[in-house]
C-alpha atoms as a PDB file:
ATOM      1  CA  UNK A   1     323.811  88.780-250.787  1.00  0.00           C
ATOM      2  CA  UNK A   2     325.359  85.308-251.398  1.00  0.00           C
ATOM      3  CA  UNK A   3     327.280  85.353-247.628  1.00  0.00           C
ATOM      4  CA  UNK A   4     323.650  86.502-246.023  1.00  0.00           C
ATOM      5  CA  UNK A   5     322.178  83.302-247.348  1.00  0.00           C
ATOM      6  CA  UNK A   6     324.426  80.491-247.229  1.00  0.00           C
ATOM      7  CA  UNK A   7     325.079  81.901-243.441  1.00  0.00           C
ATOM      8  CA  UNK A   8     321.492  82.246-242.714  1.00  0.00           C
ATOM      9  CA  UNK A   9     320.935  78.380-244.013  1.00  0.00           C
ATOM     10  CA  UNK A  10     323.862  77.399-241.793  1.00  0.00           C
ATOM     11  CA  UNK A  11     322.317  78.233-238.698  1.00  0.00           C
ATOM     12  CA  UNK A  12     319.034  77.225-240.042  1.00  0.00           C
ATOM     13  CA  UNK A  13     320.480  73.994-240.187  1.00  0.00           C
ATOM     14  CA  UNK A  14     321.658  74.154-236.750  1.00  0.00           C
ATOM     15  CA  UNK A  15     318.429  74.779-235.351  1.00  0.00           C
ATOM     16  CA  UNK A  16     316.708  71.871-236.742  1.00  0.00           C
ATOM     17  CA  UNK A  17     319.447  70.063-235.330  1.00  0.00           C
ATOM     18  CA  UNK A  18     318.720  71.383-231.952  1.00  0.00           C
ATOM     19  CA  UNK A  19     315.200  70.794-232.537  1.00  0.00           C
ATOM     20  CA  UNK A  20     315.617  67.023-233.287  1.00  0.00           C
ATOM     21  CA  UNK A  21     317.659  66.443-230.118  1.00  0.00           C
ATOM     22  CA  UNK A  22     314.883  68.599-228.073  1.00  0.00           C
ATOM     23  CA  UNK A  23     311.828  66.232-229.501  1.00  0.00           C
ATOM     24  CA  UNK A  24     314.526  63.256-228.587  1.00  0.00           C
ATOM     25  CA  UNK A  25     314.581  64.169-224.808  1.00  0.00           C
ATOM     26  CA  UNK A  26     310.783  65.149-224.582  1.00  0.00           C
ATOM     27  CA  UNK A  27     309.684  61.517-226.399  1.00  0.00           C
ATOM     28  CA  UNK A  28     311.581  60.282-223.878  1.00  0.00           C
ATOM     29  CA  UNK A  29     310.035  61.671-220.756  1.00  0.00           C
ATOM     30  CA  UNK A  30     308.406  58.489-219.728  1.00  0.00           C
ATOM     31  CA  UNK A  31     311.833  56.132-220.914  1.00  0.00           C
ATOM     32  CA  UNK A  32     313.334  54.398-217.157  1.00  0.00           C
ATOM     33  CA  UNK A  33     316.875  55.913-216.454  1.00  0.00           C
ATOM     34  CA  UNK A  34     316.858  58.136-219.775  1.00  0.00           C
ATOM     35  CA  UNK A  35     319.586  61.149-219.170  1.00  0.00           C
ATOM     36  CA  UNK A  36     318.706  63.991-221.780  1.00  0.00           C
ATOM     37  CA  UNK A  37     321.134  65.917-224.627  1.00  0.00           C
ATOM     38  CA  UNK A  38     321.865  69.359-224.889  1.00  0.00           C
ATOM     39  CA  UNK A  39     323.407  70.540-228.134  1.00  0.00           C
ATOM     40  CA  UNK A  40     326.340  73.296-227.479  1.00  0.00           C
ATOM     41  CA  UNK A  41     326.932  76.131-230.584  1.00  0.00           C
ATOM     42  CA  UNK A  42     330.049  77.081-232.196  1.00  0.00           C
ATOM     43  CA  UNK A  43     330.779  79.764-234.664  1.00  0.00           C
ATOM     44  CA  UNK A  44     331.290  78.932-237.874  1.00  0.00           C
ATOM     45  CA  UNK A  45     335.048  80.246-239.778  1.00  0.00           C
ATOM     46  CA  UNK A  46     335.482  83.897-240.472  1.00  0.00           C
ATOM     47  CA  UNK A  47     336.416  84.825-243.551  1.00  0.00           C
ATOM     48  CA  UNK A  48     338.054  88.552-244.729  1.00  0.00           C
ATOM     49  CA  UNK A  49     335.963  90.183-247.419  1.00  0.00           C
ATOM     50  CA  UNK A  50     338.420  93.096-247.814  1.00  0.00           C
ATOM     51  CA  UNK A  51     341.720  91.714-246.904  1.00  0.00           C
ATOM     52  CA  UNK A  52     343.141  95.551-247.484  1.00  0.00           C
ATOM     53  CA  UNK A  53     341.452  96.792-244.600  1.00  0.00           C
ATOM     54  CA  UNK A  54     343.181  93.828-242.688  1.00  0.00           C
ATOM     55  CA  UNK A  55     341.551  92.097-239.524  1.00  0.00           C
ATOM     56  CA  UNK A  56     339.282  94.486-238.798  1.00  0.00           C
ATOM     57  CA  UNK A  57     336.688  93.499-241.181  1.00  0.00           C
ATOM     58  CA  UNK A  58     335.056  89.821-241.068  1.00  0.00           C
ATOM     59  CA  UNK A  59     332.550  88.502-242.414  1.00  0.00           C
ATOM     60  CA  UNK A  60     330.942  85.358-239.811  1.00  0.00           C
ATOM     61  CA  UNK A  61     328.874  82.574-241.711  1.00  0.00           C
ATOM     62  CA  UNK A  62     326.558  81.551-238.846  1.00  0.00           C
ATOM     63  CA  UNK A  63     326.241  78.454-236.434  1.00  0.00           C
ATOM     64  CA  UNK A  64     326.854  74.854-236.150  1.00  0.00           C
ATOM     65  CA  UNK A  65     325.884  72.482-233.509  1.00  0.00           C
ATOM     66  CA  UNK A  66     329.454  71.297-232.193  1.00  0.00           C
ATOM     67  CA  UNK A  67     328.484  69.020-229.854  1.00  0.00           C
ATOM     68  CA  UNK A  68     325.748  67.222-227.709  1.00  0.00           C
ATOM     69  CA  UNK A  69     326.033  66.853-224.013  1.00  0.00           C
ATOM     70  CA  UNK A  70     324.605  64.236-221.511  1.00  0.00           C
ATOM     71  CA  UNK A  71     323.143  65.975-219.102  1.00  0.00           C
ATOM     72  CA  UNK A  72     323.990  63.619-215.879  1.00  0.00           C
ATOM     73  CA  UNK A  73     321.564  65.442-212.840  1.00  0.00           C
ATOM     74  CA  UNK A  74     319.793  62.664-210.824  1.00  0.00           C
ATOM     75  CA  UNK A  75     316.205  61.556-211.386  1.00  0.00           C
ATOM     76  CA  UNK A  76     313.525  60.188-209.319  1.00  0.00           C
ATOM     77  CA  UNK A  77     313.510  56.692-208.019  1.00  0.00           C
ATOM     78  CA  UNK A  78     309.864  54.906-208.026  1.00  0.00           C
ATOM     79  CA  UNK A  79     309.147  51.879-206.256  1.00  0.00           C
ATOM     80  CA  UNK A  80     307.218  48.690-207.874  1.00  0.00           C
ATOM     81  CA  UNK A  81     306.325  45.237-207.105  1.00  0.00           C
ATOM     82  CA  UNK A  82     308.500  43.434-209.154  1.00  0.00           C
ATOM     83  CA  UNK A  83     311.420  41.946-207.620  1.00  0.00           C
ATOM     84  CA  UNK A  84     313.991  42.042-210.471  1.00  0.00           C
ATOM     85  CA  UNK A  85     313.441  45.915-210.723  1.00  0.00           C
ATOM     86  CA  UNK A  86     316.465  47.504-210.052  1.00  0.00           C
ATOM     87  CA  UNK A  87     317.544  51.552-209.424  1.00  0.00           C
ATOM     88  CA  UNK A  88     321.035  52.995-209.195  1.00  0.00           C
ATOM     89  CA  UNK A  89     321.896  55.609-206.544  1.00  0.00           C
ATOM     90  CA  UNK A  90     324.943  56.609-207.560  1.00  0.00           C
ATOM     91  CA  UNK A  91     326.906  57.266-211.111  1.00  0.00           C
ATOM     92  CA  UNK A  92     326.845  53.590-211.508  1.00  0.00           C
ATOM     93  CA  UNK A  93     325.673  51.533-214.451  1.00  0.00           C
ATOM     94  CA  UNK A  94     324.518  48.156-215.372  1.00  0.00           C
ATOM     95  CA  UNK A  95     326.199  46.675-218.381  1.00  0.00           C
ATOM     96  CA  UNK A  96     324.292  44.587-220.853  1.00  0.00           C
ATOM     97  CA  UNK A  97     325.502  42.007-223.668  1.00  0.00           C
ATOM     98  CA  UNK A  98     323.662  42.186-226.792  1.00  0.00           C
ATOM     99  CA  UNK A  99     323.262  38.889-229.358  1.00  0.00           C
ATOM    100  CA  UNK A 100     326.174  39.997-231.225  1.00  0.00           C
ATOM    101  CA  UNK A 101     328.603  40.268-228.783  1.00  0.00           C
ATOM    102  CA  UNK A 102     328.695  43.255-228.020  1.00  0.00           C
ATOM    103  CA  UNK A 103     328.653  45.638-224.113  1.00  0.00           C
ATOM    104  CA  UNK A 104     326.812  48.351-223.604  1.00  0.00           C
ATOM    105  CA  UNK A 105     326.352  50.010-220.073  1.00  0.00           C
ATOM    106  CA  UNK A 106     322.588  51.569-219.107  1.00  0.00           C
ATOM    107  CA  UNK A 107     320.610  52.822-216.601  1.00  0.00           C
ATOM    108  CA  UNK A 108     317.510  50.765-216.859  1.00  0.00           C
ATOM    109  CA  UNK A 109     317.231  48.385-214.057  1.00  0.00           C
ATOM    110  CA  UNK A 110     313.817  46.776-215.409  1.00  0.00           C
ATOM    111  CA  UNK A 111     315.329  43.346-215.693  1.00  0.00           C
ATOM    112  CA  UNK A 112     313.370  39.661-216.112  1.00  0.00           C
ATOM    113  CA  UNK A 113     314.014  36.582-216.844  1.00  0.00           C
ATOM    114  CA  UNK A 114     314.506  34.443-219.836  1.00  0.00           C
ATOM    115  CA  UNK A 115     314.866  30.547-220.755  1.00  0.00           C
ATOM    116  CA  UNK A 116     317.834  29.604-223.211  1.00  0.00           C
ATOM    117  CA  UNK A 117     317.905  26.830-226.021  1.00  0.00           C
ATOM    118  CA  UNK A 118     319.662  25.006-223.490  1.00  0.00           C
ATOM    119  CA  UNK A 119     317.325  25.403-220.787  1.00  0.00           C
ATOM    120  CA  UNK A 120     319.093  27.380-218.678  1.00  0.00           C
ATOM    121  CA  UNK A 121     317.555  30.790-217.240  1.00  0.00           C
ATOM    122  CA  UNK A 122     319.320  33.807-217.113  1.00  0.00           C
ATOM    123  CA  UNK A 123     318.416  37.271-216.334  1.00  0.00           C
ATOM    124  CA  UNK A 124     317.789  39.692-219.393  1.00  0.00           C
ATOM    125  CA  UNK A 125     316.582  43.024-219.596  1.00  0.00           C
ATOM    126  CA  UNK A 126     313.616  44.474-222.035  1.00  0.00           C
ATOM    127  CA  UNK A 127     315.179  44.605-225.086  1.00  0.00           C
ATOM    128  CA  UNK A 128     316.713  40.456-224.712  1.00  0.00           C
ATOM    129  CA  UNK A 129     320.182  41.974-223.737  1.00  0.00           C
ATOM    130  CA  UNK A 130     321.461  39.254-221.177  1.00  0.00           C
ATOM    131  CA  UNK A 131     322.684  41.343-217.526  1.00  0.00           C
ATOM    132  CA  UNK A 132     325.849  40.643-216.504  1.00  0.00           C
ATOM    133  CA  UNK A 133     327.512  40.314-213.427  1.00  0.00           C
ATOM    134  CA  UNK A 134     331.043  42.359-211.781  1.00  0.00           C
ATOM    135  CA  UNK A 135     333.281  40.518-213.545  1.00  0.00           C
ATOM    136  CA  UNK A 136     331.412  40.100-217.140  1.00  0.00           C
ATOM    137  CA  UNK A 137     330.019  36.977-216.875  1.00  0.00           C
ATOM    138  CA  UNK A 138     326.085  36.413-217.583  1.00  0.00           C
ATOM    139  CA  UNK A 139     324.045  35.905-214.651  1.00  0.00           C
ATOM    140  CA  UNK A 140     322.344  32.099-214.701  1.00  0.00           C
ATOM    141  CA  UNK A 141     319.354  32.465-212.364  1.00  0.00           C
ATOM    142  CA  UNK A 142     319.716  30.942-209.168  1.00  0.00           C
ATOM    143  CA  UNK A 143     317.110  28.644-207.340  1.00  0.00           C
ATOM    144  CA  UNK A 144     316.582  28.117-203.937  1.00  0.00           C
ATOM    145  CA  UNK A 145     317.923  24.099-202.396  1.00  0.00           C
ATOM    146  CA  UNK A 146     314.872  22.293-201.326  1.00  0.00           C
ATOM    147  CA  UNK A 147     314.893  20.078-198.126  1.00  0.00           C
ATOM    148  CA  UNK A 148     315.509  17.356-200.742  1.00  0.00           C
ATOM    149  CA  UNK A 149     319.187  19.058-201.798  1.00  0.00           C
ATOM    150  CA  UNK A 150     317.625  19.398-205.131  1.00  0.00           C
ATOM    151  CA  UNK A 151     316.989  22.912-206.608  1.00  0.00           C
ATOM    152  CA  UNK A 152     313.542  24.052-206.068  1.00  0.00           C
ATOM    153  CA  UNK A 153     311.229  26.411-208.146  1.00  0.00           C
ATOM    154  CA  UNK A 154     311.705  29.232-205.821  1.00  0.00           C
ATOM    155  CA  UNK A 155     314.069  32.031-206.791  1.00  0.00           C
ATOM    156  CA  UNK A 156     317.221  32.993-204.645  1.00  0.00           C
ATOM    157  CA  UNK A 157     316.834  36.721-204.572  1.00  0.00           C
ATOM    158  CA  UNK A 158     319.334  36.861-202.061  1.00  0.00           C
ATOM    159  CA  UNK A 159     322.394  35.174-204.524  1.00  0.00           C
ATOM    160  CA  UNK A 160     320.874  36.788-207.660  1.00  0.00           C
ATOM    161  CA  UNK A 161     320.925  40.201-206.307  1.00  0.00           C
ATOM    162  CA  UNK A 162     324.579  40.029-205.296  1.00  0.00           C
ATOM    163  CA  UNK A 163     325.447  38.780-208.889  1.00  0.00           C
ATOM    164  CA  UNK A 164     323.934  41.289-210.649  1.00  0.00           C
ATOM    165  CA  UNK A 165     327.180  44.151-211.576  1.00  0.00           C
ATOM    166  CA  UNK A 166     327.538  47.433-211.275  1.00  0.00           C
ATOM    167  CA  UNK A 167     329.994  49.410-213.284  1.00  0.00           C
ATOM    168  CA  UNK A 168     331.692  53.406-213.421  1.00  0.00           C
ATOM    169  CA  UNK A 169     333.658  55.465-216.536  1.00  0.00           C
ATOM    170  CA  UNK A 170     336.102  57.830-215.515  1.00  0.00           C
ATOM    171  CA  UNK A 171     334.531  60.363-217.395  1.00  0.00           C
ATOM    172  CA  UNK A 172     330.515  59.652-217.511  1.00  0.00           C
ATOM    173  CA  UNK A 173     330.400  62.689-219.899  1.00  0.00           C
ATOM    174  CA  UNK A 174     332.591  60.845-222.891  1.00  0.00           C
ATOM    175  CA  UNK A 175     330.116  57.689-223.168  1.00  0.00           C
ATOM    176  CA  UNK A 176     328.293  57.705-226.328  1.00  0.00           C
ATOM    177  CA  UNK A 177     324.355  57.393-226.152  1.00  0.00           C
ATOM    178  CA  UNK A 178     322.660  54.570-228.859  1.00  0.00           C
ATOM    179  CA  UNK A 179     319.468  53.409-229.617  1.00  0.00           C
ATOM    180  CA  UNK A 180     317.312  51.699-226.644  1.00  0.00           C
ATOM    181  CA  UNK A 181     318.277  53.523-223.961  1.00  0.00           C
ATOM    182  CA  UNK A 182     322.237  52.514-224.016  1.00  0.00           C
ATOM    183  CA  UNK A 183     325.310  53.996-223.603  1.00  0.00           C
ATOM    184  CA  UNK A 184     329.364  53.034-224.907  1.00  0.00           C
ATOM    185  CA  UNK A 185     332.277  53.373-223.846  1.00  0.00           C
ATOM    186  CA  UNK A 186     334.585  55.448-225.773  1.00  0.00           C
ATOM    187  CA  UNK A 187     338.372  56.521-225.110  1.00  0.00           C
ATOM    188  CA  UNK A 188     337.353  59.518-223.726  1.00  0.00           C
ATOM    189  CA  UNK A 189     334.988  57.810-221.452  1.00  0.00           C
ATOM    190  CA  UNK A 190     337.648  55.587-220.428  1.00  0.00           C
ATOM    191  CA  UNK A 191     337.049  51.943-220.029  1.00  0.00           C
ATOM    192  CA  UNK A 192     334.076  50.855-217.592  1.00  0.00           C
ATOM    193  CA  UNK A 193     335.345  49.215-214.086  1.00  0.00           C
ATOM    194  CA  UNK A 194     333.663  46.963-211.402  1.00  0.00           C
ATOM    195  CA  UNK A 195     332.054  48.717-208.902  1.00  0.00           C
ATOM    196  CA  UNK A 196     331.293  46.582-205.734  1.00  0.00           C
ATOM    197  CA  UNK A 197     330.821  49.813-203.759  1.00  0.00           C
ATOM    198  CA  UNK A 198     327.660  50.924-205.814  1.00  0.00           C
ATOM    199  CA  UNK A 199     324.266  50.548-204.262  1.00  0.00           C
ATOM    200  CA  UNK A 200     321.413  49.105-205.999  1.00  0.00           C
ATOM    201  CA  UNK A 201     317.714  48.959-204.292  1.00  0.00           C
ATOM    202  CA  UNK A 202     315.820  46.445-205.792  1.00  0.00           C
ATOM    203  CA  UNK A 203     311.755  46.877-206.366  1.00  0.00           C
ATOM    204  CA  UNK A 204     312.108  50.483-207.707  1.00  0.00           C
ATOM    205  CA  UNK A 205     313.815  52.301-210.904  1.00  0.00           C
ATOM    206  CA  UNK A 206     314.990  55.480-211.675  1.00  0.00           C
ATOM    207  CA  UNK A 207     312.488  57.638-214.024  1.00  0.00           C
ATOM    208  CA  UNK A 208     313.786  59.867-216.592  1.00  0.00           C
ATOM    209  CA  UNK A 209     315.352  62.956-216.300  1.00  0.00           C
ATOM    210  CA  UNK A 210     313.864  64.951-219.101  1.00  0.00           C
ATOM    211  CA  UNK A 211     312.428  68.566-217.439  1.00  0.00           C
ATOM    212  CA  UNK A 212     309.409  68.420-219.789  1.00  0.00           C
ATOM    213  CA  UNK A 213     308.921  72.276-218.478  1.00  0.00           C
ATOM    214  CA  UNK A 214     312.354  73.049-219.383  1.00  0.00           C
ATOM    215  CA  UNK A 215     312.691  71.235-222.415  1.00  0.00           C
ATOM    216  CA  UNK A 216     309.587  72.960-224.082  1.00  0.00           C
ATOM    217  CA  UNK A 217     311.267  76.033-223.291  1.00  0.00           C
ATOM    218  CA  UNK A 218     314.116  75.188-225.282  1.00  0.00           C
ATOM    219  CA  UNK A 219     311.731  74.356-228.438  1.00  0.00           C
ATOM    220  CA  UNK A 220     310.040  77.286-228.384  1.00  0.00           C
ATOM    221  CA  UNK A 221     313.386  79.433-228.048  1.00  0.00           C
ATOM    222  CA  UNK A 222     314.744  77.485-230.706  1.00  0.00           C
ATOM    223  CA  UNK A 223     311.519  77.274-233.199  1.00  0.00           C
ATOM    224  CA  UNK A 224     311.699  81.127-232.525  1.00  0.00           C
ATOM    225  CA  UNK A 225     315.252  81.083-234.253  1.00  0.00           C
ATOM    226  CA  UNK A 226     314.428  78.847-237.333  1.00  0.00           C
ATOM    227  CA  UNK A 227     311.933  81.164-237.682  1.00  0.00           C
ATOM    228  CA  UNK A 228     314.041  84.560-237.835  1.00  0.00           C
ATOM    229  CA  UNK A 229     316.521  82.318-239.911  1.00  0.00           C
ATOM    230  CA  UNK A 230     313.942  81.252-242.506  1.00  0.00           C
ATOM    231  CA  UNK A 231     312.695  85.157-242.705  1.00  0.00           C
ATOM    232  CA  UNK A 232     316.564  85.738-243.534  1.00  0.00           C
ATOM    233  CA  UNK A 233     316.964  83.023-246.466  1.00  0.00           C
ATOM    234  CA  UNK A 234     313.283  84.582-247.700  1.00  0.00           C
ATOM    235  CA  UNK A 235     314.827  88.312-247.811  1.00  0.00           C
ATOM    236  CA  UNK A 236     317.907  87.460-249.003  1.00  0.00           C
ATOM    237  CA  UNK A 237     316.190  85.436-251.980  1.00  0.00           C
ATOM    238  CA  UNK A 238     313.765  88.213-252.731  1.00  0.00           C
ATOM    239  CA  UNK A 239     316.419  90.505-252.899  1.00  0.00           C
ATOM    240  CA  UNK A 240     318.362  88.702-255.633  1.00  0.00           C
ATOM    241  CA  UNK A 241     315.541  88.358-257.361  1.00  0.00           C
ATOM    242  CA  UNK A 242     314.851  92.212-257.482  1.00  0.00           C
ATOM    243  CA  UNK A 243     318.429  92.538-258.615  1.00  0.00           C
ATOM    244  CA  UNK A 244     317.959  90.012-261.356  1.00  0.00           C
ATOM    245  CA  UNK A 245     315.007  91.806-262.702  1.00  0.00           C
ATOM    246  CA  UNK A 246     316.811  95.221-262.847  1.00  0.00           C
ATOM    247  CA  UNK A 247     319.219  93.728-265.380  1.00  0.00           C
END
């Protein structure tokens, strides 16, 4: 009675795990450039209850969520009227440099502008992360040369847009996903290269690429599962108790 518990609570656990990364990818329906998770299943170890009657007879002990998958399929691109919007094509990525130092690569073009202690502007992107260019550099805005030979207040798309960098992994499906719409480069990613080749078209983005229709699927499927697992752990518990009060 002990094995049907514990075994139903593992995969009850497992299920609210796949639930949490289900609400993740739906919240993020409206997030620019936001690739969704899947969670893959593995069995948890078999053990032999009778080790007599030899291999023949295992006992399972339900579920575990092994793993969660980017799922990489191409979103919509949607046009705006800002010029420092920015959409990727191809399996390309922008790569960002947080206040701390540290690189992270993303697929949110929404970039703007921001002025520096020292006065100097350089291009940022939502969350303050400064943009950098193919060789890991951050970008210092350009300004157009007035008829003077001074800089005016005009901005040199042309320059800026040819600084801004585009980068590839080896293996797009080893990055790591964090918090505001990032991603990191891991070993089995493989380190993130220049990619000159990569197309960016400026005054659009790429939307998310959360199915909502899909993804609701998946939560009811899965809610439907918790369910038959919490019926499980409720039988199982009323039956011990029966077998208590006999004694």
């Amino acid at each position: 009675m002990n094995i049907s518990f514990y075994t139903s609570r593992t995969s009850l656990i497992a299920q609210q795990q796949a639930l949490d990364v289900y609400a993740n990818n739906v919240a993020n329906v409206n997030t620019v450039g936001f690739k969704s998770l899947r969670p893959s299943f593995a069995e948890c170890l078999y053990t032999h209850q009778h080790p007599n009657r030899g291999d023949l007879w295992q006992t399972g002990h339900g579920a575990r969520v092994y793993k969660t998958d980017l799922m990489w399929q191409e979103a919509g691109i949607t046009f705006s009227d800002m010029p420092l919007d920015f959409a990727l094509v191809d399996m390309s990525f922008f790569m960002t440099l947080d206040r701390y130092g540290n690189t992270f690569l993303t697929r949110d073009g929404r970039f703007g502008i921001s002025e520096t202690s020292e006065g100097v502007w350089e291009l940022v992107n939502g969350f303050g992360d400064f943009v950098l260019d193919f060789d890991g550099n951050r970008i210092i805005v350009p300004f157009e040369i007035g008829s003077n030979g001074e800089p005016s207040t005009e901005i040199d798309y042309t320059e800026l847009y040819a600084q801004i960098g585009m980068f590839t992994v080896p293996n797009n499906w080893g990055l790591d996903q964090e918090a505001n719409n990032r991603f990191v480069v891991t070993e089995r990613s493989g380190a993130a290269v220049a990619n000159p080749a990569g197309v960016k078209v400026p005054m659009a983005y790429e939307m998310s690429a959360v199915d909502l229709a899909g993804e609701m699927v998946r939560i009811i499927e899965t809610q439907r599962s918790y369910q038959l697992n919490a019926r499980a752990i409720q039988t199982s518990d009323e039956l011990m108790r029966i077998i208590n009060n006999l004694r």
